[in-house]
Protein backbone atom coordinates (compact mmCIF):
# COMPACT_ATOMS: atom_id res chain seq x y z
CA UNK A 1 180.41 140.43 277.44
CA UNK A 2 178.14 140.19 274.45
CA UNK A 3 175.33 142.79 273.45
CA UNK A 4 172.23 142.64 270.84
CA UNK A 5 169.84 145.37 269.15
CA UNK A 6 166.50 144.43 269.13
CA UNK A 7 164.26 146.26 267.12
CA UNK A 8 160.90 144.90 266.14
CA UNK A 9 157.00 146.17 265.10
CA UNK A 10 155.94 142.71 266.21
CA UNK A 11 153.21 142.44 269.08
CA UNK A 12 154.61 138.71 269.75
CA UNK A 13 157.71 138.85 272.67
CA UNK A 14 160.87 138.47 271.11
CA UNK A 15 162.98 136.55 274.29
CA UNK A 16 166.45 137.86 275.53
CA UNK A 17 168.48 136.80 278.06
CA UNK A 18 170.85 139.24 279.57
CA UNK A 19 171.67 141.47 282.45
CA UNK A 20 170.41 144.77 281.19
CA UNK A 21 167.70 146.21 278.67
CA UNK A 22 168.18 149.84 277.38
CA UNK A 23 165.08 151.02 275.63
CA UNK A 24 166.73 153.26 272.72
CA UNK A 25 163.49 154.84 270.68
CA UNK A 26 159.67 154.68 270.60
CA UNK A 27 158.24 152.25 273.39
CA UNK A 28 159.04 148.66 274.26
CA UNK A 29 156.54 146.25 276.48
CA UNK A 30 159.03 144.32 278.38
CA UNK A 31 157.51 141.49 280.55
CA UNK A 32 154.23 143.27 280.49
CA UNK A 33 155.37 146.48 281.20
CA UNK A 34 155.51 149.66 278.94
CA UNK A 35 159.11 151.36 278.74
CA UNK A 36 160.01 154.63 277.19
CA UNK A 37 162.82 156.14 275.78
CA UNK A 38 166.07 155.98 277.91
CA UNK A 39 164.55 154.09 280.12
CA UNK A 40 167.59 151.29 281.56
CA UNK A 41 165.90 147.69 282.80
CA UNK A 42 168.85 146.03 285.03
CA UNK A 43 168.47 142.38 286.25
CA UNK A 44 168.24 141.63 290.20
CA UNK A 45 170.94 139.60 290.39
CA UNK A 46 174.73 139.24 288.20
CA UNK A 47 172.95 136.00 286.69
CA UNK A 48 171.79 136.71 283.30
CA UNK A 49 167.63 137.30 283.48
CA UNK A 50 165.07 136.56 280.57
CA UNK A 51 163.56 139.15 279.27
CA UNK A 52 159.95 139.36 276.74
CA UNK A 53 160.44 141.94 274.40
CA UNK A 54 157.77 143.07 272.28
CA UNK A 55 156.30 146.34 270.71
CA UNK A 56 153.05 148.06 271.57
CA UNK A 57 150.13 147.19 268.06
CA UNK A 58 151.27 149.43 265.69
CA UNK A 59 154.48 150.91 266.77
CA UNK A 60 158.08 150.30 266.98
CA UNK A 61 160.58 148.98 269.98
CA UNK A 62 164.11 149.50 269.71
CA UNK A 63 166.47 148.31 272.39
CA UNK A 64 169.92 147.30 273.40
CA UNK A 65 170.67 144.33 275.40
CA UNK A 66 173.53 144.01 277.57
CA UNK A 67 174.65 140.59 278.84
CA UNK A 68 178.00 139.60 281.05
């Protein structure tokens, strides 16, 4: 079981492979979509998933990824 905190300003997808994506503070596009706070991303399947993680122009994404 491993885990990362991603936290980036950056518009360009920042790539994570894991079975879950918590979305900690401010907003994080992940694979197109726009995530809140608190908001828990869980893969369809036990295999680890890829995830593009990016922030919105001009603001901040800050995440935890869970992979096991």
């Amino acid at each position: 079981m491993s885990s990362r905190f991603i936290n980036t300003t950056s518009s360009e997808s920042y790539e994570y492979a894991g079975n879950y994506l918590l979305v900690l503070d401010d907003q994080c596009n992940i694979d197109g979509t726009a995530y809140g706070k608190n908001m828990l991303i869980v893969a369809t399947t036990v295999e680890a998933q890829t995830y593009q993680v990016s922030a919105a122009a001009g603001q901040s994404c800050l995440s935890v990824g869970l992979s096991f």
